[in-house]
Protein backbone atom coordinates (compact mmCIF):
# COMPACT_ATOMS: atom_id res chain seq x y z
CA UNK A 1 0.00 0.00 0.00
CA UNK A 2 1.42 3.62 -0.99
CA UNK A 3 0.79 6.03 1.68
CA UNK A 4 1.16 10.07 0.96
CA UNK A 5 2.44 11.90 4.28
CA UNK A 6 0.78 15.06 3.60
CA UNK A 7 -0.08 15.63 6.58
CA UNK A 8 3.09 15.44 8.52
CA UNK A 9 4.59 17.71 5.66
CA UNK A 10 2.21 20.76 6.49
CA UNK A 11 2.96 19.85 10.44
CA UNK A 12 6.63 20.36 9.53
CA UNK A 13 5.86 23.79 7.72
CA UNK A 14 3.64 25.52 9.75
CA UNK A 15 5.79 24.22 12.48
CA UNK A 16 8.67 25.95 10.84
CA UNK A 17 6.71 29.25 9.19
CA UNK A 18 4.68 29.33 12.36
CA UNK A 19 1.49 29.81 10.56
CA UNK A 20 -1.76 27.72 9.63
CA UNK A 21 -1.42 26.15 6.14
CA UNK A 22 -4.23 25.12 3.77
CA UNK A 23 -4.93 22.66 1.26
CA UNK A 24 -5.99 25.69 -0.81
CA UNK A 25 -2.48 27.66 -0.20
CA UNK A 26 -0.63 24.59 -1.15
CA UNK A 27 -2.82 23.88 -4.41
CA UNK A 28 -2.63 27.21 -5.25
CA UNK A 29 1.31 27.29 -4.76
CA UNK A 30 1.96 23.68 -6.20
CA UNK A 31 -0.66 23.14 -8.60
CA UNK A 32 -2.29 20.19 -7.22
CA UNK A 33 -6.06 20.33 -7.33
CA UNK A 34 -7.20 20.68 -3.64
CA UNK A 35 -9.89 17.78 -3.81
CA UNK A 36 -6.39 15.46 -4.98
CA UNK A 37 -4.34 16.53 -1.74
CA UNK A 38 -7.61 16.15 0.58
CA UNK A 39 -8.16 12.73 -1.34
CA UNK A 40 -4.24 11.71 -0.91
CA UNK A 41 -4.47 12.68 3.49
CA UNK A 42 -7.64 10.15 3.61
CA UNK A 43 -5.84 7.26 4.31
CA UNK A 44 -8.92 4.94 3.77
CA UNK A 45 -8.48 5.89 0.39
CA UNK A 46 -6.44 4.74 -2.42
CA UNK A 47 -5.60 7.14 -4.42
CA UNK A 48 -3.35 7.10 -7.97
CA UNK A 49 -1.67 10.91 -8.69
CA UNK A 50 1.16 11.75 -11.26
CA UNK A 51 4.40 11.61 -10.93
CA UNK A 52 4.17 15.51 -11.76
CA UNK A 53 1.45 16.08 -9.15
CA UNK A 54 4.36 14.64 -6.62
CA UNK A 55 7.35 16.74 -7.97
CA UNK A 56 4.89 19.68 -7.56
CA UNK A 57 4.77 18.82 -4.17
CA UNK A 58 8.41 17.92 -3.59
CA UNK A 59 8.71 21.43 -5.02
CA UNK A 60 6.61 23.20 -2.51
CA UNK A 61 7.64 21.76 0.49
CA UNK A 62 11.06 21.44 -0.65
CA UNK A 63 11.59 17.69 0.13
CA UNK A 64 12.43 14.33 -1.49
CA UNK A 65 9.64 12.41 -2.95
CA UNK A 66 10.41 9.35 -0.16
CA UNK A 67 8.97 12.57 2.34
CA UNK A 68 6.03 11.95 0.46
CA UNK A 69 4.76 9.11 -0.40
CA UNK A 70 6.11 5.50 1.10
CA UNK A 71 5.60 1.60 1.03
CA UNK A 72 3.99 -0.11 3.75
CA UNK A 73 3.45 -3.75 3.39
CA UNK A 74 -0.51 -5.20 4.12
């Protein structure tokens, strides 16, 4: 099962900006349709993205796509 760790990436930002970060700010910024990054933080969902909706977000949060996404055997 792929797993996207959206979620811990905005903790680490606002952490660091100290601010409140939305879905709409970082669809906005990295091009990612907001109703995609809500979809990829369910994680009762499966959900299939592009490899270019992922470098958008490597882009934005300025991390490698292993901060991402990751593997975790059922």
């Amino acid at each position: 099962m792929i797993r996207f760790k959206i979620k811990e990436l905005i903790a680490e930002k606002e952490f660091k900006e100290r601010r409140k970060i939305t879905l709409q700010e970082i669809a906005d910024a990295a091009g990612v349709n907001r109703t995609a990054l809500s979809k990829m933080m369910n994680p009762s969902y499966q959900y299939s993205t592009t490899t270019k909706a992922i470098d958008s977000l490597c882009a934005y949060f300025g991390c490698k796509v292993d901060d991402v996404i990751e593997y975790i055997e059922e």
